[in-house]
Protein backbone atom coordinates (compact mmCIF):
# COMPACT_ATOMS: atom_id res chain seq x y z
CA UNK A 1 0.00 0.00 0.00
CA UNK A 2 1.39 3.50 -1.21
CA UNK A 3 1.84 5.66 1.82
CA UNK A 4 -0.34 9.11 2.09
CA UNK A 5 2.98 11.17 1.87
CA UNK A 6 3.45 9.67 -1.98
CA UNK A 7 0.30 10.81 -2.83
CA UNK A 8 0.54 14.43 -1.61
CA UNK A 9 3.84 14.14 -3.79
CA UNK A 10 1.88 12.98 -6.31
CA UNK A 11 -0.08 15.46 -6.46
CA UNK A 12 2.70 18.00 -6.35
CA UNK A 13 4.18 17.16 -9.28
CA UNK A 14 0.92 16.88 -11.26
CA UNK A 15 1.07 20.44 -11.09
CA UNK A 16 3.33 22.25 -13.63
CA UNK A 17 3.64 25.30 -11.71
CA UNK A 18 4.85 24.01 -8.36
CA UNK A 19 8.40 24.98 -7.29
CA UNK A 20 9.31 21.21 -8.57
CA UNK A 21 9.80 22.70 -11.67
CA UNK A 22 11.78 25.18 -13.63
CA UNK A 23 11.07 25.73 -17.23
CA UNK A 24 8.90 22.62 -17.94
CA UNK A 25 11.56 19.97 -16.34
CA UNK A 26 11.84 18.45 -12.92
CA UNK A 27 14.54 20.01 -10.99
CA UNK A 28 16.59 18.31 -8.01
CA UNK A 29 14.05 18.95 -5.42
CA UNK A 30 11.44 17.74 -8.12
CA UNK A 31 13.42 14.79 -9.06
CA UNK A 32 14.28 13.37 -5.11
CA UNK A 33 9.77 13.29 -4.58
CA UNK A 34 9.95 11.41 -8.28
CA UNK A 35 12.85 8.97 -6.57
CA UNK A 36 10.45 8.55 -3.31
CA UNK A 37 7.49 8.26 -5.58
CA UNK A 38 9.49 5.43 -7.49
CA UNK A 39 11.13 3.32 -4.27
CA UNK A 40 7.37 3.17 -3.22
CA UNK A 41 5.49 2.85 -6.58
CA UNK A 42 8.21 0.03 -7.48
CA UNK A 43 7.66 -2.42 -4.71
CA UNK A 44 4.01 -2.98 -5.23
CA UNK A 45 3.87 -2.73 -9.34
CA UNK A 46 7.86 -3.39 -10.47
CA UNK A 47 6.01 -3.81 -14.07
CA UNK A 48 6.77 0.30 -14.11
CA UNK A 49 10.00 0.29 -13.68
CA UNK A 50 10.50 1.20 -17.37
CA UNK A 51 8.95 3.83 -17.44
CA UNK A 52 10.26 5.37 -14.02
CA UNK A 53 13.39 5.20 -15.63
CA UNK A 54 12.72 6.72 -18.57
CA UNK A 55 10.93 9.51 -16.06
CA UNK A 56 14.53 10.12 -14.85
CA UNK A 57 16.29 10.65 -17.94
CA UNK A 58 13.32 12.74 -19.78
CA UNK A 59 12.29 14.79 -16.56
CA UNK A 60 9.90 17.26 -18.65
CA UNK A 61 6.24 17.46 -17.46
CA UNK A 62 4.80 15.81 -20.13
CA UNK A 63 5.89 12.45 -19.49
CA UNK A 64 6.04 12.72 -15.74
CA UNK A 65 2.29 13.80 -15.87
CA UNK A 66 1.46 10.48 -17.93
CA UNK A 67 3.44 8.50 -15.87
CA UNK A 68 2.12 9.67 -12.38
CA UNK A 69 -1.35 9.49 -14.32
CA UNK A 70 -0.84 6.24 -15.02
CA UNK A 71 0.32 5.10 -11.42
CA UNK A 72 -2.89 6.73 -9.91
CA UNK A 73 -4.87 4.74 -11.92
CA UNK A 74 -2.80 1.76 -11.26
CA UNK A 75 -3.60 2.81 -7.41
CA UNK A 76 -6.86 2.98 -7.59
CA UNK A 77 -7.84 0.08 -9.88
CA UNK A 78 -5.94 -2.09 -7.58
CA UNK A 79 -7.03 -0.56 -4.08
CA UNK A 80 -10.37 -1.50 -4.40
């Protein structure tokens, strides 16, 4: 079970203007929550791993929206 705290983060970087950005792409603060997202994401769907990675190396919005899309609705298709 994902923890409360990764879903605040979650949420944090579902938004383009939070301070987790500059100009469109994660920065370091932005990509440590997508590292904590990842660590807890991972242990309960490893399938995503892929992508997580390819998070990392991208970092613009874009593809971290889709990706942290993606895991909520892995989250809540599975939580019920």
């Amino acid at each position: 079970m994902v923890s409360k705290a990764v879903i605040r983060y979650i949420e944090e970087l579902l938004n383009p203007y939070s301070t987790y950005y500059s100009d469109g792409v994660l920065n370091s603060e932005g990509m440590t929550l997508l590292r904590i997202i990842a660590r807890e994401v991972l242990r309960e769907y490893p399938a995503l791993k892929p992508r997580f990675a390819k998070a990392r190396r991208r970092r613009d919005y874009e593809y971290v929206s889709s990706l942290l899309n993606e895991v909520i609705s892995y989250l809540s298709q599975y939580s019920q």
